[in-house]
N, C-alpha and C. Protein backbone atom coordinates (compact mmCIF):
# COMPACT_ATOMS: atom_id res chain seq x y z
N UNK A 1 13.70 -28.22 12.77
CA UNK A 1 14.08 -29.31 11.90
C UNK A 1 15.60 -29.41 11.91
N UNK A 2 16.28 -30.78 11.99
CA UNK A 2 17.26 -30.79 12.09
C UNK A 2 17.82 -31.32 10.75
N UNK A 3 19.05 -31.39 10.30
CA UNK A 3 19.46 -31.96 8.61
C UNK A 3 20.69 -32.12 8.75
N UNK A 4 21.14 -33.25 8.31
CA UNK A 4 22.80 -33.36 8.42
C UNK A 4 23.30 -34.12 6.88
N UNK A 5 24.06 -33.54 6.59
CA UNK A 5 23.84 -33.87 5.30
C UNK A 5 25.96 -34.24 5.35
N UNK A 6 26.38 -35.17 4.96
CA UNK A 6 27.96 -35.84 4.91
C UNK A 6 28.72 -35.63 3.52
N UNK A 7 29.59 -34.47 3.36
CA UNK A 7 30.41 -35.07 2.44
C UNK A 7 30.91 -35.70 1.39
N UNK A 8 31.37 -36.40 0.45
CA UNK A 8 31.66 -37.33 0.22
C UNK A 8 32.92 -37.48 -0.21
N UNK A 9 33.74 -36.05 -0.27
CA UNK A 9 34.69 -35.76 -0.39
C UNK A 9 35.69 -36.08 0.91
N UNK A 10 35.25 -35.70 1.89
CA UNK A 10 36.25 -35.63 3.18
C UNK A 10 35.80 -35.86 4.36
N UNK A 11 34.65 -36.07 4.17
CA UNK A 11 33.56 -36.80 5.62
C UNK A 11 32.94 -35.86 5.75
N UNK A 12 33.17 -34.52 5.77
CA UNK A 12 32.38 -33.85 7.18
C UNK A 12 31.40 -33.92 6.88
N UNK A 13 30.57 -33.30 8.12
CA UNK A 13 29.06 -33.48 8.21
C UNK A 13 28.68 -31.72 8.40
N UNK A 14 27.51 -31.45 7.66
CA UNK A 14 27.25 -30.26 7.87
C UNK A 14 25.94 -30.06 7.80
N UNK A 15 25.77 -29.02 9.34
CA UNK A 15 24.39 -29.81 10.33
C UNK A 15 23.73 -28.26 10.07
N UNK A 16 22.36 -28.53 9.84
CA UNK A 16 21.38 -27.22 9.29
C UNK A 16 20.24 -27.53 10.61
N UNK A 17 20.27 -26.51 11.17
CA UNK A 17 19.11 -25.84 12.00
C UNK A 17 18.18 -25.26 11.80
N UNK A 18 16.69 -25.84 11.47
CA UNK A 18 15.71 -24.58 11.34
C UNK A 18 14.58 -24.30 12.60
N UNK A 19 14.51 -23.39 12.90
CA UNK A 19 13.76 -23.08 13.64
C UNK A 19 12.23 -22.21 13.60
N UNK A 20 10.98 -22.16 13.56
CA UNK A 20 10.05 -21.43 13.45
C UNK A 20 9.76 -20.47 14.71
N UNK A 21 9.48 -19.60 14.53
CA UNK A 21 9.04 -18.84 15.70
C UNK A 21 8.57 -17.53 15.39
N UNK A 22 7.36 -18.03 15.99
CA UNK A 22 6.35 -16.60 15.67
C UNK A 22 6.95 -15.24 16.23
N UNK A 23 6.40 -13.94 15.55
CA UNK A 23 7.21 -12.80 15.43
C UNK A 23 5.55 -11.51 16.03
N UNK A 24 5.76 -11.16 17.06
CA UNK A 24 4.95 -10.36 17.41
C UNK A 24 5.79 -8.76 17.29
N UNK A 25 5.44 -7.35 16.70
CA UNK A 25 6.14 -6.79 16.82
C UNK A 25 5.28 -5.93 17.14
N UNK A 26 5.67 -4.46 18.19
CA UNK A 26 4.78 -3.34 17.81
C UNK A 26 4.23 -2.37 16.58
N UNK A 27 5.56 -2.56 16.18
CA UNK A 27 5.85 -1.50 14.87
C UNK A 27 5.38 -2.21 13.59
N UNK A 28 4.74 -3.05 13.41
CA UNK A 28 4.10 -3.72 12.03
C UNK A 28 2.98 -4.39 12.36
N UNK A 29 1.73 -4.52 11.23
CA UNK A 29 0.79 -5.12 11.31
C UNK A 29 1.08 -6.70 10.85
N UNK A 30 0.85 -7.42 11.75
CA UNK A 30 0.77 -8.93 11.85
C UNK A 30 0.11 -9.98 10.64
N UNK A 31 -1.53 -9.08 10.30
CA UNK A 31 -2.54 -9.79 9.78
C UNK A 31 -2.33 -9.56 8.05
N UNK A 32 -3.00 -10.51 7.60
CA UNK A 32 -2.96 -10.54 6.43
C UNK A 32 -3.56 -9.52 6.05
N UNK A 33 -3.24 -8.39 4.70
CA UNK A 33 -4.12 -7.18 4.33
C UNK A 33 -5.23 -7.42 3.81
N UNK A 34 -6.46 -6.61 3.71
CA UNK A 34 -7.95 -7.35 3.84
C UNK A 34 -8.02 -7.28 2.07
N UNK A 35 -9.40 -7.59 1.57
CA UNK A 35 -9.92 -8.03 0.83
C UNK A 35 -10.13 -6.78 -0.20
N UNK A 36 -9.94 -5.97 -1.75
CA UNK A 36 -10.36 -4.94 -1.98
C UNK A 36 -11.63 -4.87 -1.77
N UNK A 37 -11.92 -3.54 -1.60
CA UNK A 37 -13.37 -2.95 -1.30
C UNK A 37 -13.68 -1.42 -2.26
N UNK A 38 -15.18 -1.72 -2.51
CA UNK A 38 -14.92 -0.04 -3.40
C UNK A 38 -15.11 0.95 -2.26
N UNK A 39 -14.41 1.54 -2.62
CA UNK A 39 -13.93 3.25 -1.57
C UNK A 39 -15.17 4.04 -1.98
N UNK A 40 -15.37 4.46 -3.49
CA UNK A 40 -15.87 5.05 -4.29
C UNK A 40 -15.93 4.43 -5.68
N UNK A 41 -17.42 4.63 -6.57
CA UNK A 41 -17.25 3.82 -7.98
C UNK A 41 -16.06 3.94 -8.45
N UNK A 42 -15.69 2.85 -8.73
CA UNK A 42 -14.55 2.93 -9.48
C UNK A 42 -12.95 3.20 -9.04
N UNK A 43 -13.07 3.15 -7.94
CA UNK A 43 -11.49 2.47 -6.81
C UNK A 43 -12.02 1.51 -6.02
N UNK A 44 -11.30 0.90 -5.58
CA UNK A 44 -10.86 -0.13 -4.99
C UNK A 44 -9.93 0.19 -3.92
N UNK A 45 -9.77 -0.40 -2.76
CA UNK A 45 -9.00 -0.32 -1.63
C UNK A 45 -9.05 -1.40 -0.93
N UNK A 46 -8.01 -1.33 0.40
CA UNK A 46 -7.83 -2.16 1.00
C UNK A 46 -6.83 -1.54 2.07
N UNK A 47 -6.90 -2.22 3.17
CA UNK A 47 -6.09 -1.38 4.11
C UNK A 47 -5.00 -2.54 4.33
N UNK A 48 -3.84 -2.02 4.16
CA UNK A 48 -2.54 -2.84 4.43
C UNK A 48 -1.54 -2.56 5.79
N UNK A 49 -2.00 -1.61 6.68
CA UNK A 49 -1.56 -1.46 7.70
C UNK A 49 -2.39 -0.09 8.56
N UNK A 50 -2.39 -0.41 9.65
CA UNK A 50 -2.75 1.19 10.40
C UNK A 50 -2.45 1.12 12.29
N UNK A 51 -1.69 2.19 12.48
CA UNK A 51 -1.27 1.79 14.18
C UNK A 51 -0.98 3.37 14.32
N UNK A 52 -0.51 3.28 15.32
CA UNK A 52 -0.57 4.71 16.30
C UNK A 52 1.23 5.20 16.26
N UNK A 53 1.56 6.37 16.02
CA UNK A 53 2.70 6.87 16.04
C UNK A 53 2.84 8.01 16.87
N UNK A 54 2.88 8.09 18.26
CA UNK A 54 3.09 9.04 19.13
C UNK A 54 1.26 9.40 19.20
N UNK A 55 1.04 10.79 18.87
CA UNK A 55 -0.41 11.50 18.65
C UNK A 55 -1.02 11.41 17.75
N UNK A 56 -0.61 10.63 16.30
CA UNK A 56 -1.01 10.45 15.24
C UNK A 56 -1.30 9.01 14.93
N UNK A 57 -2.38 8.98 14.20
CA UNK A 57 -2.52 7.58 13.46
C UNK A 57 -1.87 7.68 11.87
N UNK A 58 -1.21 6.07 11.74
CA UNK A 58 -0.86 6.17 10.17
C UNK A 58 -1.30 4.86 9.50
N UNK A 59 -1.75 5.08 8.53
CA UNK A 59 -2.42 4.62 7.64
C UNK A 59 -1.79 3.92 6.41
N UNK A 60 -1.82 2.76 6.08
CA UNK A 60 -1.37 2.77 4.87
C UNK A 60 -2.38 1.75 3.84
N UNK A 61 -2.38 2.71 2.67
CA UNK A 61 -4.03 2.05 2.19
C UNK A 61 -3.36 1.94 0.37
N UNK A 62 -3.92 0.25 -0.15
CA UNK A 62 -3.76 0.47 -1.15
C UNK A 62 -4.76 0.34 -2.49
N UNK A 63 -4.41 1.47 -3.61
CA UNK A 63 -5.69 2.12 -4.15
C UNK A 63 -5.16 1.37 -5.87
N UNK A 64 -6.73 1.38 -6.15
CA UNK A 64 -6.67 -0.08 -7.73
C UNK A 64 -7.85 1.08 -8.61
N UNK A 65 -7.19 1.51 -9.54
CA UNK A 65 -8.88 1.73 -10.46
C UNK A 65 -8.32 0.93 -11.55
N UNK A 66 -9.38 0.61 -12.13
CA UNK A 66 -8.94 -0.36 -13.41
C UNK A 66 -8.54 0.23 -14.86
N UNK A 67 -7.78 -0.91 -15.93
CA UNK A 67 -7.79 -0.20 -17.08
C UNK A 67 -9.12 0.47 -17.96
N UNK A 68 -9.15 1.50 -18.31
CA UNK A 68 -9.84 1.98 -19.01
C UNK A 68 -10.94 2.82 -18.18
N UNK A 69 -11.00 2.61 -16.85
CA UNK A 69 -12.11 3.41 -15.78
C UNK A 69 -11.33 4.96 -15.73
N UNK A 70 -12.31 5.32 -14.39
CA UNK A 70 -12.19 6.22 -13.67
C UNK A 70 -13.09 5.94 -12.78
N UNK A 71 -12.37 6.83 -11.42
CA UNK A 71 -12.98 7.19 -9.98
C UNK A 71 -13.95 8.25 -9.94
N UNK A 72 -15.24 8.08 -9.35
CA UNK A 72 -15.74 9.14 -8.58
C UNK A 72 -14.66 9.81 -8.18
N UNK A 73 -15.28 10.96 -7.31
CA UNK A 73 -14.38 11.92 -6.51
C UNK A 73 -14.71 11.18 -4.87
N UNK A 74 -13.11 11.48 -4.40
CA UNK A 74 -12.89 10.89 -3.23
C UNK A 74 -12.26 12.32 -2.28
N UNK A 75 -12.36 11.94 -0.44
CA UNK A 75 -11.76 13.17 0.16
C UNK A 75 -10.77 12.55 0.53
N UNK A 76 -9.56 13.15 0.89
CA UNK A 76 -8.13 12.53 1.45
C UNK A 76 -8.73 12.75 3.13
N UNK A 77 -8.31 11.65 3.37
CA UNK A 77 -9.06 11.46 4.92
C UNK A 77 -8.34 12.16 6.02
N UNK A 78 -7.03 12.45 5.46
CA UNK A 78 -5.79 13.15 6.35
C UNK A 78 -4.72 14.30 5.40
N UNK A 79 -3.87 14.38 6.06
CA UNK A 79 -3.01 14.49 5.62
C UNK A 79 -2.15 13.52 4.55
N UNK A 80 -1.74 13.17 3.94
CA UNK A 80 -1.84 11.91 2.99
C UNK A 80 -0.34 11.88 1.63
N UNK A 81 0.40 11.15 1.90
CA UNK A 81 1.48 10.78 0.37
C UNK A 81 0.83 9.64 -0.85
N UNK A 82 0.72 9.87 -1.61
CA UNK A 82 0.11 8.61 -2.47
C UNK A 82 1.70 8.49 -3.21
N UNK A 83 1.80 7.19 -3.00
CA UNK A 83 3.13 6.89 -3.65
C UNK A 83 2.66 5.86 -5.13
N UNK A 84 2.55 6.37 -6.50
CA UNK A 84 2.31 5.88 -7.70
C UNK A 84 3.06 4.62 -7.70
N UNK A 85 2.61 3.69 -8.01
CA UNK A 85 3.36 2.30 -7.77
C UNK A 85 3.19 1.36 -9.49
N UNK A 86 1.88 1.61 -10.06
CA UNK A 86 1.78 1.21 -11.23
C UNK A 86 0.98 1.95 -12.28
N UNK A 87 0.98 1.73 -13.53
CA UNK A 87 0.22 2.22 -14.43
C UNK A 87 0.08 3.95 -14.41
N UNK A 88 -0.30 4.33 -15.68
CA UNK A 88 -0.30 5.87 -15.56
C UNK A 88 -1.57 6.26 -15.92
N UNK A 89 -1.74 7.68 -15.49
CA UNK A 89 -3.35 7.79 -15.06
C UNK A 89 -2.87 9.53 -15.15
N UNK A 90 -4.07 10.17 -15.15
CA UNK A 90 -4.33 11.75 -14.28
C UNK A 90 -5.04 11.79 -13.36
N UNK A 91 -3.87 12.23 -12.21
CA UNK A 91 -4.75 12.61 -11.08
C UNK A 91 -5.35 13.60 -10.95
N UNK A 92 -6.58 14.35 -10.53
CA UNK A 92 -7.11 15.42 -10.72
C UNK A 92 -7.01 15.48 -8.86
N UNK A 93 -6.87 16.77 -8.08
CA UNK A 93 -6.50 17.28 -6.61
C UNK A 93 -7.40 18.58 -7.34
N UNK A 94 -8.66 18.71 -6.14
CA UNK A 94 -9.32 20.19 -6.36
C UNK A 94 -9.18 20.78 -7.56
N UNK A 95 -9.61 19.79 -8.24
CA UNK A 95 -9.86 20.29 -9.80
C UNK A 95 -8.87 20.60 -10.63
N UNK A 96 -7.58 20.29 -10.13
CA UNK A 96 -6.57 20.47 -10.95
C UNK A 96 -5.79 19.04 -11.39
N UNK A 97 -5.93 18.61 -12.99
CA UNK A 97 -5.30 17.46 -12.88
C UNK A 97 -3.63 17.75 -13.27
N UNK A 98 -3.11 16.26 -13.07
CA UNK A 98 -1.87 16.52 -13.10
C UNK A 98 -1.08 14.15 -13.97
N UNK A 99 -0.55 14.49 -14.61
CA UNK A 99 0.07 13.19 -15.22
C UNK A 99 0.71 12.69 -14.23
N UNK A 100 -0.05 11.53 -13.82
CA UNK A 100 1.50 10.65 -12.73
C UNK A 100 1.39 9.28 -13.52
N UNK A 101 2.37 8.89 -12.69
CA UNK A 101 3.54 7.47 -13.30
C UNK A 101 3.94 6.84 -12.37
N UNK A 102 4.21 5.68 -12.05
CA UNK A 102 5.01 4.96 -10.99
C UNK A 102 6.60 5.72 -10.60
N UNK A 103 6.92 5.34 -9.33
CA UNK A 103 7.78 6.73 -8.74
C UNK A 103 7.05 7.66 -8.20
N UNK A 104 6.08 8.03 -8.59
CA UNK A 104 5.80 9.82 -8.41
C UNK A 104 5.58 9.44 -7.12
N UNK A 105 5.62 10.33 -6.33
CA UNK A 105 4.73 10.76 -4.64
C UNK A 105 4.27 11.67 -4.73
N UNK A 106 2.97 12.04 -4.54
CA UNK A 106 2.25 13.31 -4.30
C UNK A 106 2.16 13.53 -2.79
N UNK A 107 2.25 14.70 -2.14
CA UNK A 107 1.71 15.18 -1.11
C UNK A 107 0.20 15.48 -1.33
N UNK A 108 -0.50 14.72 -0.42
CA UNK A 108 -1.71 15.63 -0.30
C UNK A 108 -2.34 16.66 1.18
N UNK A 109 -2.91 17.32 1.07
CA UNK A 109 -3.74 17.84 2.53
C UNK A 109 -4.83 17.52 2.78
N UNK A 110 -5.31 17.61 3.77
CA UNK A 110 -6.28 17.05 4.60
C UNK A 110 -7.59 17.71 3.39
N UNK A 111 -8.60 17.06 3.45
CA UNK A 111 -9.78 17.28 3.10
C UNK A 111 -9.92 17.79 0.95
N UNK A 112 -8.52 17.52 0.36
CA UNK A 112 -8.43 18.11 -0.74
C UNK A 112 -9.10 16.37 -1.76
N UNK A 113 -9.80 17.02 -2.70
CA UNK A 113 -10.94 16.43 -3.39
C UNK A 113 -10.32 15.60 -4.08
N UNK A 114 -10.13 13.83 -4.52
CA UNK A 114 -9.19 13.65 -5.49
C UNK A 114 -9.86 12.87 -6.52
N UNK A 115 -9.84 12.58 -7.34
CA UNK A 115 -10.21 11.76 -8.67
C UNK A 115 -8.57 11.13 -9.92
N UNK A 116 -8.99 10.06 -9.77
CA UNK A 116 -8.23 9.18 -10.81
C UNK A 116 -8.59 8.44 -11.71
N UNK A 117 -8.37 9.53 -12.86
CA UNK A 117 -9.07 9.16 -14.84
C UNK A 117 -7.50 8.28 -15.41
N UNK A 118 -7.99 7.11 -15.09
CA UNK A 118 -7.15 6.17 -16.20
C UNK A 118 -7.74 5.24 -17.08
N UNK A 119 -9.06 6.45 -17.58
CA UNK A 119 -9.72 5.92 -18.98
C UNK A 119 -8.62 5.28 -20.39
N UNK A 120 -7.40 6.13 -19.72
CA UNK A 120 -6.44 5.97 -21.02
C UNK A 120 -5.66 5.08 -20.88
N UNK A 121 -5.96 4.44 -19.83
CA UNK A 121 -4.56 3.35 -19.26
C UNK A 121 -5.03 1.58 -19.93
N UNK A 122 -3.75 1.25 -20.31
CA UNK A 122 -3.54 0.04 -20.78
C UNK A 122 -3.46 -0.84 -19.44
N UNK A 123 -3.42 -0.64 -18.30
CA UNK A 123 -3.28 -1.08 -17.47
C UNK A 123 -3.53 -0.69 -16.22
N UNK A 124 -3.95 -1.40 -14.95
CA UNK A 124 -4.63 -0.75 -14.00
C UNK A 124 -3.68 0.18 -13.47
N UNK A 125 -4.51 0.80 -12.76
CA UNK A 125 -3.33 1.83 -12.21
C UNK A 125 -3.55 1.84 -10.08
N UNK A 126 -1.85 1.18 -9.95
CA UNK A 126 -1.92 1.12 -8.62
C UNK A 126 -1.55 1.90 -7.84
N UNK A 127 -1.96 2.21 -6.70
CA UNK A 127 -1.10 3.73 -5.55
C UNK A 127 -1.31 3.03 -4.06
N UNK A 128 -0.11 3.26 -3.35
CA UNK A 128 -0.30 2.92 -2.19
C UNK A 128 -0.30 4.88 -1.19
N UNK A 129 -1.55 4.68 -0.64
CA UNK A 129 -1.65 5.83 0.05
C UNK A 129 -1.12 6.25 1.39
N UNK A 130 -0.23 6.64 2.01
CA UNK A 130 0.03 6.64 3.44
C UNK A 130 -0.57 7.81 3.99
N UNK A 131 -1.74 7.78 4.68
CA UNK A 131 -2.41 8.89 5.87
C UNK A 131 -2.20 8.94 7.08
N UNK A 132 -2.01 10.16 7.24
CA UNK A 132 -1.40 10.93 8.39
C UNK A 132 -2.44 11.47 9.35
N UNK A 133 -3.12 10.96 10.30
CA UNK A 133 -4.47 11.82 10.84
C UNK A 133 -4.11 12.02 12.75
N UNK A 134 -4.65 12.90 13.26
CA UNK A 134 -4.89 12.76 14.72
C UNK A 134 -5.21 11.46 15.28
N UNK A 135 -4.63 10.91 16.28
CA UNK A 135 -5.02 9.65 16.95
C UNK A 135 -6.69 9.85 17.86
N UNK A 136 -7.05 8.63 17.80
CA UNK A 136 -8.57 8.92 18.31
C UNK A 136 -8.25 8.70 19.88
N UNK A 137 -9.16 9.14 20.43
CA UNK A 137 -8.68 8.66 21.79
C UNK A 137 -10.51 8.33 22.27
């Protein structure tokens, strides 16, 4: 699109260029992130990115339980950071719970049990998960 727009002070003309052009990259997912889905009663997910990093696949998945719920128990599919993004909740990891808050990052390990009680929450509670697993071949 072209735009030229004049002055009225001193004549000039000052000419705006826009251009569209699609953006293919390796390093980011293109597509729109899918639709939530329940993981387990009472989360919600959705996958917002996943591609290959050398020998590893990475994952990035984002997790919804609602106000006043709780999750079944879920397995961390990998190696795994859950980065707390909204609402506060207890996370319970192999039976041990623990208070998180937006900010927090947890490390998790591969195969460790997790559950999220935000029976107490005024508000849903959001986490975006990044997993770390072996690439499939």
């Amino acid at each position: 699109m072209l735009l030229a727009i004049r002055s009225r002070c001193c004549g000039a003309v000052l000419i705006s260029i826009s251009i569209a052009v699609p953006v293919k990259s390796a390093f980011a997912q293109v597509d729109v992130p899918g639709e939530y889905r329940q993981l387990v009663p009472g989360l919600l997910s959705r996958s917002i990115f996943k591609g290959d990093a050398g020998g590893r696949t990475v994952e990035v998945i984002d997790l919804l339980v609602g106000a006043r719920k709780a999750s079944e128990e879920l397995t961390a599919p990998g190696r795994a950071m859950l980065d707390v993004q909204a609402g506060d909740a207890t996370l319970i990891v192999d039976g041990k719970p623990q208070q998180v808050r937006p900010g927090a990052v947890i490390p998790l390990d591969h195969d460790r049990r997790i559950t999220i009680d935000n029976t107490g929450g005024e508000r849903p509670f959001v986490a975006r998960m990044i997993v770390f697993s072996s690439a499939r071949r």
